[in-house]
N, C-alpha and C. Protein backbone atom coordinates (compact mmCIF):
# COMPACT_ATOMS: atom_id res chain seq x y z
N UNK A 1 0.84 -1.18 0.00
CA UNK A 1 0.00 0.00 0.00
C UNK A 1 0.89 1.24 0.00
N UNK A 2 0.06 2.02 -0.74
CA UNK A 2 1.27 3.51 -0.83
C UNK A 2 0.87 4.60 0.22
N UNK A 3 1.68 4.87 0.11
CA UNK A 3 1.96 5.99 1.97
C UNK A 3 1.53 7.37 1.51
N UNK A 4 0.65 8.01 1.89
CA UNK A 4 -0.13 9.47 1.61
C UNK A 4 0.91 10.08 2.74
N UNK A 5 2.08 11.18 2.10
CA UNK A 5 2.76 12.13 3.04
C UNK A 5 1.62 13.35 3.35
N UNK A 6 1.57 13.33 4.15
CA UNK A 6 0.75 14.19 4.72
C UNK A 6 1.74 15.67 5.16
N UNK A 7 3.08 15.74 4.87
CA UNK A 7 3.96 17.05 4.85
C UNK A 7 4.94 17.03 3.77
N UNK A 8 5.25 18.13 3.57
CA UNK A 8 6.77 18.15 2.80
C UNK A 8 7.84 17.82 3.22
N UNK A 9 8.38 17.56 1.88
CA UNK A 9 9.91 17.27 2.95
C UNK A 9 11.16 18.68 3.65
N UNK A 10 10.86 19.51 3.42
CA UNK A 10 11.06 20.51 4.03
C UNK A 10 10.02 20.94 5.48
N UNK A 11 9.34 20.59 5.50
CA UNK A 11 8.60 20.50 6.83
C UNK A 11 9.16 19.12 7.65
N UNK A 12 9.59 18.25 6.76
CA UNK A 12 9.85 16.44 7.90
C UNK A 12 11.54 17.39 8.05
N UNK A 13 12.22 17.84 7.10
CA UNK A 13 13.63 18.08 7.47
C UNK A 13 13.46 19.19 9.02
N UNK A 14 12.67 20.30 8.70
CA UNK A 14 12.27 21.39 9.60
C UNK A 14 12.10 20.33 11.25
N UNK A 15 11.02 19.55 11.13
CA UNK A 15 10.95 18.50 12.71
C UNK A 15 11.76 17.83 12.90
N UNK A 16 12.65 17.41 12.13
CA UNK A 16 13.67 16.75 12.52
C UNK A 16 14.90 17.78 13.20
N UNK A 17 15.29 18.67 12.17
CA UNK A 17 16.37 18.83 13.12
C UNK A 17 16.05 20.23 14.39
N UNK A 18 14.98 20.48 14.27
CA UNK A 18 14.01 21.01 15.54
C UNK A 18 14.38 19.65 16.71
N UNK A 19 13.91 18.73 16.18
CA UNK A 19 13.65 17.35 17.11
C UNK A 19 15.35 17.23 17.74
N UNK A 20 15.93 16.86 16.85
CA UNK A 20 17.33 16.84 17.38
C UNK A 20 18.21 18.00 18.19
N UNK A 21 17.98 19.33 18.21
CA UNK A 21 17.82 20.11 18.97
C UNK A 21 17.27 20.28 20.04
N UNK A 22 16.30 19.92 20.15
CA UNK A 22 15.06 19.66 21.46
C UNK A 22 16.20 18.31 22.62
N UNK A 23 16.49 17.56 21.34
CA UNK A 23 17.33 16.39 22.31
C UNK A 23 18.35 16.53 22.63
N UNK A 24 19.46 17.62 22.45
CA UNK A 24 20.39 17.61 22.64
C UNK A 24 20.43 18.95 23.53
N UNK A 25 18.95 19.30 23.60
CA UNK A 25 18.97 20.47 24.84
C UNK A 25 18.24 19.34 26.35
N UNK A 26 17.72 18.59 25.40
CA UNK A 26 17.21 17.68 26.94
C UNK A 26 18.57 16.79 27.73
N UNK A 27 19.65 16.51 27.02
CA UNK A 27 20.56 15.56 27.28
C UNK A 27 20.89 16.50 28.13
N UNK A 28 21.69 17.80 27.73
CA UNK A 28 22.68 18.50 28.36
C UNK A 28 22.22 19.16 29.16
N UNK A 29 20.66 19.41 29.46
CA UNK A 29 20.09 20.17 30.54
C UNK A 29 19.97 19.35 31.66
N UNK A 30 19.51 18.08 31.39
CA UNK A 30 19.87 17.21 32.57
C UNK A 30 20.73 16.73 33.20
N UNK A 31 21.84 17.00 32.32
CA UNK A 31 23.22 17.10 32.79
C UNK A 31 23.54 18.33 34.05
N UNK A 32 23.30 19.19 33.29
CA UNK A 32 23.37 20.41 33.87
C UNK A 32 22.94 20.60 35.12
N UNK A 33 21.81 20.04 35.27
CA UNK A 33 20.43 20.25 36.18
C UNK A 33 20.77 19.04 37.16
N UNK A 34 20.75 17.60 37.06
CA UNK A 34 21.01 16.55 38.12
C UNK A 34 22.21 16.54 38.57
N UNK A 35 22.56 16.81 39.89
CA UNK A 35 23.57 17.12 40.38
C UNK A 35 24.22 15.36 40.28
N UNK A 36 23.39 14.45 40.42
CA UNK A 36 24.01 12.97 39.81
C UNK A 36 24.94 12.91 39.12
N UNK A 37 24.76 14.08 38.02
CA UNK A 37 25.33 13.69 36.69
C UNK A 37 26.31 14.80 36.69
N UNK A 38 26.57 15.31 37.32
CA UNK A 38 27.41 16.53 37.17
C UNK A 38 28.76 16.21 37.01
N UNK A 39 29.15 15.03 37.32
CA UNK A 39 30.58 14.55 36.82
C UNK A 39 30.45 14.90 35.18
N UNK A 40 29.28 14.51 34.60
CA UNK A 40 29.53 14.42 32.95
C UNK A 40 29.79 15.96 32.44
N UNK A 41 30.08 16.93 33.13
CA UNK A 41 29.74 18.29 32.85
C UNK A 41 31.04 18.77 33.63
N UNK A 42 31.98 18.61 33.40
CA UNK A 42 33.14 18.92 34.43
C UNK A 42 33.92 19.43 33.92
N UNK A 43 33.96 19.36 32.19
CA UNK A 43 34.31 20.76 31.20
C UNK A 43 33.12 21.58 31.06
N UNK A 44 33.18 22.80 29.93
CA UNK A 44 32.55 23.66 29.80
C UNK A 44 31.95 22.86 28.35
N UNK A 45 32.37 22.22 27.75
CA UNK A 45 31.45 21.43 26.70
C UNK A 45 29.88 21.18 26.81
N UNK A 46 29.71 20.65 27.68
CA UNK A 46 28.37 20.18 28.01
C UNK A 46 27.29 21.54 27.78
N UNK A 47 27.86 22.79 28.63
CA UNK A 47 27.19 24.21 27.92
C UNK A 47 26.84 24.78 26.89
N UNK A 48 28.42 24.16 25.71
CA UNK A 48 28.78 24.88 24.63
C UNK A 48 27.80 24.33 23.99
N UNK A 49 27.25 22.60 23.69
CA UNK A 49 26.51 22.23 23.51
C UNK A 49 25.48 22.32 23.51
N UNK A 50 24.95 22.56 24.85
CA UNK A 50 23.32 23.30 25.71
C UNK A 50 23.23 24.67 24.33
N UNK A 51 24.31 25.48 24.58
CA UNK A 51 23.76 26.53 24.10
C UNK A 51 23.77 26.53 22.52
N UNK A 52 24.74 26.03 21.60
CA UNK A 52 24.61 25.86 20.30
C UNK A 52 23.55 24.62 19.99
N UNK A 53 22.79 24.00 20.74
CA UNK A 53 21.64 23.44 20.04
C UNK A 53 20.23 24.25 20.63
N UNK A 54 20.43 25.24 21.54
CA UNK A 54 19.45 25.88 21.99
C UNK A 54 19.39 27.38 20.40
N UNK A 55 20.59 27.49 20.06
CA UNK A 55 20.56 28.48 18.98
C UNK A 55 19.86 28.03 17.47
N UNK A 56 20.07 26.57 17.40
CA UNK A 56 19.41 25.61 16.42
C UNK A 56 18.22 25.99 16.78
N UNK A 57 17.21 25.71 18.24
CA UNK A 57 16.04 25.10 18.37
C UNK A 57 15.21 26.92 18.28
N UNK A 58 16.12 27.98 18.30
CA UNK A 58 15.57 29.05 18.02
C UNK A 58 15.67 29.42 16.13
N UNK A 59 16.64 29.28 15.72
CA UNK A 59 16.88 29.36 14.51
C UNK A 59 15.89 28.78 13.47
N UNK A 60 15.94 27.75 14.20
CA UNK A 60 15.08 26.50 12.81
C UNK A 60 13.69 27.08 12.79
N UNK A 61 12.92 27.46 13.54
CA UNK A 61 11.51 27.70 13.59
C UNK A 61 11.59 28.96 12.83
N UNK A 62 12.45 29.76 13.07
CA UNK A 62 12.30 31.39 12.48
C UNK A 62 12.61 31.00 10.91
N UNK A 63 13.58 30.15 10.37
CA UNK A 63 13.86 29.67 9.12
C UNK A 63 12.68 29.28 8.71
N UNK A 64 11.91 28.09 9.02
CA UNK A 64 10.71 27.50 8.61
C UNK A 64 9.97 28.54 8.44
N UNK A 65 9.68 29.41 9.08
CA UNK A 65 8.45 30.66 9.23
C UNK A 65 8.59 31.73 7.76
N UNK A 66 10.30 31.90 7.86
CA UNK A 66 10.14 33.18 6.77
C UNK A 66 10.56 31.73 5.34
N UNK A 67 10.54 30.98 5.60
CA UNK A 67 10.69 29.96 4.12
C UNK A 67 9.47 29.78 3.58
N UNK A 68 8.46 29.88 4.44
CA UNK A 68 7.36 28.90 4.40
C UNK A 68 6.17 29.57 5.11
N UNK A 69 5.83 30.99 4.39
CA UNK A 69 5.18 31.80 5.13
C UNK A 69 3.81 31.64 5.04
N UNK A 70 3.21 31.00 3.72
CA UNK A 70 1.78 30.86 3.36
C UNK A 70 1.39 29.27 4.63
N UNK A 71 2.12 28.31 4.36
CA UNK A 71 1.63 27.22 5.69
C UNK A 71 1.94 27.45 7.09
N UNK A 72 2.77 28.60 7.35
CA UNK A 72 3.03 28.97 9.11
C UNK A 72 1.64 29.60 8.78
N UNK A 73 1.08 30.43 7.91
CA UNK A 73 -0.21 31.48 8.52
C UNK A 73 -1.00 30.62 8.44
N UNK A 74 -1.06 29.10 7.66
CA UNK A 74 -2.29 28.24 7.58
C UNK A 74 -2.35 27.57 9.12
N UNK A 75 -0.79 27.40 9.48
CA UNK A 75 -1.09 26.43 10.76
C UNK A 75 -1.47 26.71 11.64
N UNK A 76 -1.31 28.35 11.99
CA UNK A 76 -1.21 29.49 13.07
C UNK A 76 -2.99 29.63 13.05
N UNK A 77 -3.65 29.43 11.75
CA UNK A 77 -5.17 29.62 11.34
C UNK A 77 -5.32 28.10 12.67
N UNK A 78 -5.10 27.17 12.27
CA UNK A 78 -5.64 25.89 11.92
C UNK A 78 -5.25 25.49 13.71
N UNK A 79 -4.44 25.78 14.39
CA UNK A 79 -3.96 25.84 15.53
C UNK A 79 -4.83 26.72 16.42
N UNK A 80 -5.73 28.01 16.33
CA UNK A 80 -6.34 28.64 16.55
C UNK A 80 -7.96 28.41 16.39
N UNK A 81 -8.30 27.34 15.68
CA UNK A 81 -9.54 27.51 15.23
C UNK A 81 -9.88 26.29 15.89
N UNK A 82 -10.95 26.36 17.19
CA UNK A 82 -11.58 25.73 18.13
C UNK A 82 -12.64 25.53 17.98
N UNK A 83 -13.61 24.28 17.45
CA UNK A 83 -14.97 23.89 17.22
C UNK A 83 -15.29 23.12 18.68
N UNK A 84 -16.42 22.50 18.09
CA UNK A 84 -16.91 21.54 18.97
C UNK A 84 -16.31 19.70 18.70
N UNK A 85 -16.03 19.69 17.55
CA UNK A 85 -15.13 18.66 17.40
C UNK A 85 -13.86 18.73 18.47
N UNK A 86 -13.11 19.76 18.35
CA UNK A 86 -12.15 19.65 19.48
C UNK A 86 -12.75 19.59 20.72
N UNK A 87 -13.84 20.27 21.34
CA UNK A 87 -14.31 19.76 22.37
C UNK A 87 -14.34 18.42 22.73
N UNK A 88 -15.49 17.89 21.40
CA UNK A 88 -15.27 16.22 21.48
C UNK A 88 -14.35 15.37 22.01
N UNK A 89 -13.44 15.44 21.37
CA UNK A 89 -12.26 15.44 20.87
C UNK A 89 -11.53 14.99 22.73
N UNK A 90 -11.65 16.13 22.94
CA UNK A 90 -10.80 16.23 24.89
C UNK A 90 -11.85 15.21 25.36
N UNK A 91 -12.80 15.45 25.52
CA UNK A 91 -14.13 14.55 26.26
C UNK A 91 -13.50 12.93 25.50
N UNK A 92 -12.80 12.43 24.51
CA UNK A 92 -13.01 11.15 23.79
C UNK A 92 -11.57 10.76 24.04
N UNK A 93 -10.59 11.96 24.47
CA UNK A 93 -9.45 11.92 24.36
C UNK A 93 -8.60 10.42 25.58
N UNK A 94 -9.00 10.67 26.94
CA UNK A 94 -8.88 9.34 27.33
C UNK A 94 -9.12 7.99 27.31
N UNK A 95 -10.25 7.67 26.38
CA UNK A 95 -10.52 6.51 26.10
C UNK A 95 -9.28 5.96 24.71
N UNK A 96 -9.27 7.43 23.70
CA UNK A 96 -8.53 7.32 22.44
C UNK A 96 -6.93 6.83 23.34
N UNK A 97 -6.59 7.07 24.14
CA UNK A 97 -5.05 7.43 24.36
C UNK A 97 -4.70 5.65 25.27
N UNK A 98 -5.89 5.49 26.65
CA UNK A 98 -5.84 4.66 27.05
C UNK A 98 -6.16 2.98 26.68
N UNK A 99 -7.40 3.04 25.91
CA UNK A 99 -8.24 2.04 25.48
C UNK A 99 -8.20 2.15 24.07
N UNK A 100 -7.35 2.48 23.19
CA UNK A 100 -7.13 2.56 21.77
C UNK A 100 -8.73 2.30 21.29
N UNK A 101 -9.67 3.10 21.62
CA UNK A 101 -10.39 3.32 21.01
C UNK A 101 -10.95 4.37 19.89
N UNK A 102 -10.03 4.01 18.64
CA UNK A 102 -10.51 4.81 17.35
C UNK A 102 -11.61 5.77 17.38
N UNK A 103 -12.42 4.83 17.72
CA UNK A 103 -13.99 5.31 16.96
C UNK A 103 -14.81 5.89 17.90
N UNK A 104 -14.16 6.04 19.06
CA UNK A 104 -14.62 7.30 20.04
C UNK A 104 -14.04 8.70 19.68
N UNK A 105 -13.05 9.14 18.77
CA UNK A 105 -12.84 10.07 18.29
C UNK A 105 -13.78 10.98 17.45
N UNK A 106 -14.20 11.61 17.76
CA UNK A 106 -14.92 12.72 16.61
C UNK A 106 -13.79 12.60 15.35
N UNK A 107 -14.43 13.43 14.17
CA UNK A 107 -13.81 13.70 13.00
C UNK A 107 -13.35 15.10 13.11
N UNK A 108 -11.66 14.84 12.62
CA UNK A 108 -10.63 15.70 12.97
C UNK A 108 -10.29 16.36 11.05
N UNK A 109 -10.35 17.64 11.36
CA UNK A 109 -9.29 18.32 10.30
C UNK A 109 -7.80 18.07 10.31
N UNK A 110 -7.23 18.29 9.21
CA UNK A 110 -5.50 18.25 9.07
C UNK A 110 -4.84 18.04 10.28
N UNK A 111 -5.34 19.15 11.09
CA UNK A 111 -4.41 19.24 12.32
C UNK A 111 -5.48 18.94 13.18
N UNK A 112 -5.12 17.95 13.89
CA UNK A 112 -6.01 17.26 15.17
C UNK A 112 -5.68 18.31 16.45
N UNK A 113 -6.78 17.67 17.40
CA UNK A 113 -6.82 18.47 18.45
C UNK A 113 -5.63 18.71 19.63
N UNK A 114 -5.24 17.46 19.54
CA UNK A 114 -3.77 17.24 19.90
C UNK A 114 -2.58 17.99 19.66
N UNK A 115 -2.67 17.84 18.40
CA UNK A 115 -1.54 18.48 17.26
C UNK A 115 -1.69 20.20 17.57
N UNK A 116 -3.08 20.65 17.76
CA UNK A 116 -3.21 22.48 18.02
C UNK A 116 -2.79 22.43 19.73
N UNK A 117 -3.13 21.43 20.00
CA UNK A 117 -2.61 21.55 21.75
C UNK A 117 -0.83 21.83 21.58
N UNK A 118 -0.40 20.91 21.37
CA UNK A 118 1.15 21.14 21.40
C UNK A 118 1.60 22.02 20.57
N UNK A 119 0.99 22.16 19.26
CA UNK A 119 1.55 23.76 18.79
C UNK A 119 1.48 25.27 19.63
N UNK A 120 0.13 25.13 20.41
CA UNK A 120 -0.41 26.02 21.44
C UNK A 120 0.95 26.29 22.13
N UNK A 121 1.14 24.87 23.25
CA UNK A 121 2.40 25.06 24.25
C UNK A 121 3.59 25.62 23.78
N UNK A 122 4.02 24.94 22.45
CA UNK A 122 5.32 25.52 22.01
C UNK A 122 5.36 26.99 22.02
N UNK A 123 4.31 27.22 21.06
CA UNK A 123 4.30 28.95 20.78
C UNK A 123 4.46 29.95 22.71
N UNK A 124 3.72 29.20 23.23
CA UNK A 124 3.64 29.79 24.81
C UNK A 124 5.39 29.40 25.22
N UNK A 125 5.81 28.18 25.16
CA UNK A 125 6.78 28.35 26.17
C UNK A 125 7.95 27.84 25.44
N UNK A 126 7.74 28.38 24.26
CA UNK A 126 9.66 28.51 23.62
C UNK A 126 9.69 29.91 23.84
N UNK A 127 9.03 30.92 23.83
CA UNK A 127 9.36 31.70 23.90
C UNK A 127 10.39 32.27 25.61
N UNK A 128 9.43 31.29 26.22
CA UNK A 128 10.07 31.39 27.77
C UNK A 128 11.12 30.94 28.32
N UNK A 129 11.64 29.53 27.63
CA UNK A 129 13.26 29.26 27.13
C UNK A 129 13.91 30.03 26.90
N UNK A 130 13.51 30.70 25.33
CA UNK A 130 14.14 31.83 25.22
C UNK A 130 15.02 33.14 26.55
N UNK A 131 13.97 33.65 26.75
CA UNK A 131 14.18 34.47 27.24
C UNK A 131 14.75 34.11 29.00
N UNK A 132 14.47 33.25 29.36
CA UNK A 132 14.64 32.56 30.75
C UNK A 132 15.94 32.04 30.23
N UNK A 133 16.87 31.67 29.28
CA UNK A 133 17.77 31.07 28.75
C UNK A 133 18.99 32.32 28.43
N UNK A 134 18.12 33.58 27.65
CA UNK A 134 19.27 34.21 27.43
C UNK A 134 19.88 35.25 28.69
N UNK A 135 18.64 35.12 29.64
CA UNK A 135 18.90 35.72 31.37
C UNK A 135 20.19 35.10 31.84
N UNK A 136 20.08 33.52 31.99
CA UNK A 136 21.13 32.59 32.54
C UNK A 136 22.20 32.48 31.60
N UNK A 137 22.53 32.71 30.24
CA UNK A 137 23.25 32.63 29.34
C UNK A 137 24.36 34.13 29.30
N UNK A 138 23.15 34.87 29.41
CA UNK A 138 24.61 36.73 28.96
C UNK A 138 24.54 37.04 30.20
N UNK A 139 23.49 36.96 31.14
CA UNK A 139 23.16 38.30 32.71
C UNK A 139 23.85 37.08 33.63
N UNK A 140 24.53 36.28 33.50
CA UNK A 140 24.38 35.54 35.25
C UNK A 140 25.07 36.18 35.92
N UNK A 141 26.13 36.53 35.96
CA UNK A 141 26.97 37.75 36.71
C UNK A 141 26.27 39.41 36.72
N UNK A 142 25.20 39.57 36.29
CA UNK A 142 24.59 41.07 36.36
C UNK A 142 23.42 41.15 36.78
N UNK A 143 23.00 39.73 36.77
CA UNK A 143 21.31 39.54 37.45
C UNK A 143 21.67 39.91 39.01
N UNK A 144 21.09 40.06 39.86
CA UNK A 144 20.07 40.06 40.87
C UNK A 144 20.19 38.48 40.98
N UNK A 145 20.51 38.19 42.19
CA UNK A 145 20.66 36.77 42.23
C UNK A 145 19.01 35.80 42.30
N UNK A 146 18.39 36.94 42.73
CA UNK A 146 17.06 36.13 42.83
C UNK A 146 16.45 36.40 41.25
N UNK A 147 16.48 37.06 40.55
CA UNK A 147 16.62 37.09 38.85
C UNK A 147 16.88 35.87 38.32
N UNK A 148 18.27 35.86 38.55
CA UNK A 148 18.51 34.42 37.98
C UNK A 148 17.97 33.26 38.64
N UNK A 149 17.99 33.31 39.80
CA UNK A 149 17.15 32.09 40.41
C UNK A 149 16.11 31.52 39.92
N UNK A 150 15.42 32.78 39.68
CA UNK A 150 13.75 32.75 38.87
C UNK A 150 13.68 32.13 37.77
N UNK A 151 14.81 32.94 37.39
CA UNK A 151 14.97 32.40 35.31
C UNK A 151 15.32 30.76 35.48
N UNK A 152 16.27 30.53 36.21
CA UNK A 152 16.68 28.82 36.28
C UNK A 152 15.13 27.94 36.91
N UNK A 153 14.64 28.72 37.61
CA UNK A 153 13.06 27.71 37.99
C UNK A 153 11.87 27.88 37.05
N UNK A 154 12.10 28.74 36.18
CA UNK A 154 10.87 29.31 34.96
C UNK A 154 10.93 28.45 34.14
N UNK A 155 12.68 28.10 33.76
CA UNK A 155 13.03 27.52 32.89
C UNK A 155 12.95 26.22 32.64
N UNK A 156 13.02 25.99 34.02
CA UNK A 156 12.86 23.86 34.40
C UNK A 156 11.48 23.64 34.55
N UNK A 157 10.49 24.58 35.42
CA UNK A 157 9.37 24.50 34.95
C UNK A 157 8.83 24.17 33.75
N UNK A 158 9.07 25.31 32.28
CA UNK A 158 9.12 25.40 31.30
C UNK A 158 9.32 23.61 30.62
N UNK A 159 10.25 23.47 30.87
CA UNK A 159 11.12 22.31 30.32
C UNK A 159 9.79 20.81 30.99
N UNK A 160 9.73 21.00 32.15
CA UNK A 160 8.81 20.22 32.42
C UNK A 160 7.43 19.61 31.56
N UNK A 161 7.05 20.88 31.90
CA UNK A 161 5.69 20.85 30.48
C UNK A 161 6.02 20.40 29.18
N UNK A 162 6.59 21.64 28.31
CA UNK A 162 7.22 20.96 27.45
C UNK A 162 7.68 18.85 27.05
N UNK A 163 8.30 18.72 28.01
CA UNK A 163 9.37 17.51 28.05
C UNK A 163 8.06 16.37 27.89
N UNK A 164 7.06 16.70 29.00
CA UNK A 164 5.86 15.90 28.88
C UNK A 164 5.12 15.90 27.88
N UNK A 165 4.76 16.99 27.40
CA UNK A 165 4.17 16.68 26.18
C UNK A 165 5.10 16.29 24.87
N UNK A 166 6.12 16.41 25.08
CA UNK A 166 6.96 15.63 24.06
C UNK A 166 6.30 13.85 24.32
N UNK A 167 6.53 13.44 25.53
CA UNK A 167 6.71 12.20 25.34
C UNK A 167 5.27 12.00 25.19
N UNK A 168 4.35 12.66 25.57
CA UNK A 168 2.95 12.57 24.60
C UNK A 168 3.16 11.62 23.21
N UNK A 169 3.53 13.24 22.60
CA UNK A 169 3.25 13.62 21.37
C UNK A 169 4.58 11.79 20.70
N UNK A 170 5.53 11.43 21.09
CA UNK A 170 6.51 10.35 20.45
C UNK A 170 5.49 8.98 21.02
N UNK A 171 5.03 8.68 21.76
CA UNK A 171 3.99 7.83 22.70
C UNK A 171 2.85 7.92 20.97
N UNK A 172 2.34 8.98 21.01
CA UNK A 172 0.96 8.86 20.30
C UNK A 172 1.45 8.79 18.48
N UNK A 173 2.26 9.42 18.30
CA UNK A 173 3.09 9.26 17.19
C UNK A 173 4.48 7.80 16.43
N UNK A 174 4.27 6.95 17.83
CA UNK A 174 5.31 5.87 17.75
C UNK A 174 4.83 4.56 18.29
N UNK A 175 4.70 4.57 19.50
CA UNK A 175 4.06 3.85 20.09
C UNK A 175 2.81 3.22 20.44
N UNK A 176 1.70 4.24 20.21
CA UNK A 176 0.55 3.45 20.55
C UNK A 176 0.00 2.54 19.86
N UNK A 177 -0.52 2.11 20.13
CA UNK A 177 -1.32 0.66 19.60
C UNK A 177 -1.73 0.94 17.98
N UNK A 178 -2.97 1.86 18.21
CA UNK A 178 -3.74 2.35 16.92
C UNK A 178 -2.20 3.07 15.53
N UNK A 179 -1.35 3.63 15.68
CA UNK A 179 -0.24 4.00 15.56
C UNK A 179 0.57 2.97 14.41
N UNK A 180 0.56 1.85 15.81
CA UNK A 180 1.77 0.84 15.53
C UNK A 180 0.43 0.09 14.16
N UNK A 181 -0.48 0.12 14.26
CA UNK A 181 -1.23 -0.87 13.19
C UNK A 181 -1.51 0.03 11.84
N UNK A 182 -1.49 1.11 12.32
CA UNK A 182 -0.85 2.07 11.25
C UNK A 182 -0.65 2.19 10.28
N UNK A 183 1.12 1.35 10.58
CA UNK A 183 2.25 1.72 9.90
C UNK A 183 3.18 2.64 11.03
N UNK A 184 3.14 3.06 12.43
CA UNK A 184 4.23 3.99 12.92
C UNK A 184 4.33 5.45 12.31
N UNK A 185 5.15 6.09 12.68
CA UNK A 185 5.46 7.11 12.07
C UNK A 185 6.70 7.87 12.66
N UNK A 186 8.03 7.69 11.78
CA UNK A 186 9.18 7.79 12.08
C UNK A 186 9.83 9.02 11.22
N UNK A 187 8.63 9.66 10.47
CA UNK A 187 9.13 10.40 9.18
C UNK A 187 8.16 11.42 9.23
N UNK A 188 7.71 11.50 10.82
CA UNK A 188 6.43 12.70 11.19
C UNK A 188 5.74 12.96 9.33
């Protein structure tokens, strides 16, 4: 059977190395962050890293946006636009996730309800990386120590949410049942 891509390949290249960025800010932040692991961080590498894939995970989205300006305003539409299907949708959503039940799902447009949820979060809290990132990155010696304090707990906060709905989104995209009978999906 033949495979309907449902993106370009400039959009699968765009999540990918977004994706690989995302992981190589999760490796080295937990490095950073679990004092366990703090042997692995005993050069300044582990940072240089943190911060040149944190410059990727800002870069790549702004690239995608001005490359690809007619489908960022479609997704930004399509991410925004809340029916009663998405209502459904949340109300059907634990049975769909737990009990691989398909056919408790309402009927979904392009972008499922899911899919506008985690676009939602990103747009909310990359921006707060950002800026909670470039506090601890240029100001740590000029902050206000409780400044930076803030920015390092905004930020792990941040990362929290985020991190979870990642493993959502690889769970519902890799793993689940309905998913795996599929076909998977390794090529978003």
């Amino acid at each position: 059977m033949e495979r309907v891509r449902k993106y370009t390949k400039p959009a699968r290249v765009f999540h990918w190395v977004h994706t690989g960025a995302f992981l190589l800010l999760v490796v080295t932040g937990l490095i950073l962050f679990v004092p366990a692991l703090g042997f692995l961080a005993q050069d300044s590498w582990t940072r240089v890293i943190h911060r040149i894939a944190a410059v990727i995970f800002v870069l790549a989205p702004l690239i995608q946006i001005l490359a690809n300006k007619a489908s960022t305003k479609n997704a930004f539409k399509k991410a925004f636009s809340w029916g009663k299907d998405d209502m459904d949708w949340a109300m059907a959503m634990p049975r769909y996730y737990f009990l691989a039940e398909e056919s408790a799902m309402p009927p979904q447009d392009e972008m499922n309800t899911g899919q506008k949820l985690w676009f939602v979060i990103l747009l909310i809290f990359s921006p707060i990386f950002v800026i909670t990132g470039i506090l601890m990155w240029f100001f740590k010696y000029t902050l206000p120590s409780e400044v930076f304090q803030w920015s390092v707990f905004i930020h792990d906060v941040a990362f929290i949410v985020v991190f979870l709905m990642f493993l959502v989104h690889v769970y519902l995209g890799v793993i689940h049942p309905l998913m795996r009978t599929h076909g998977g999906s390794f090529s978003s």
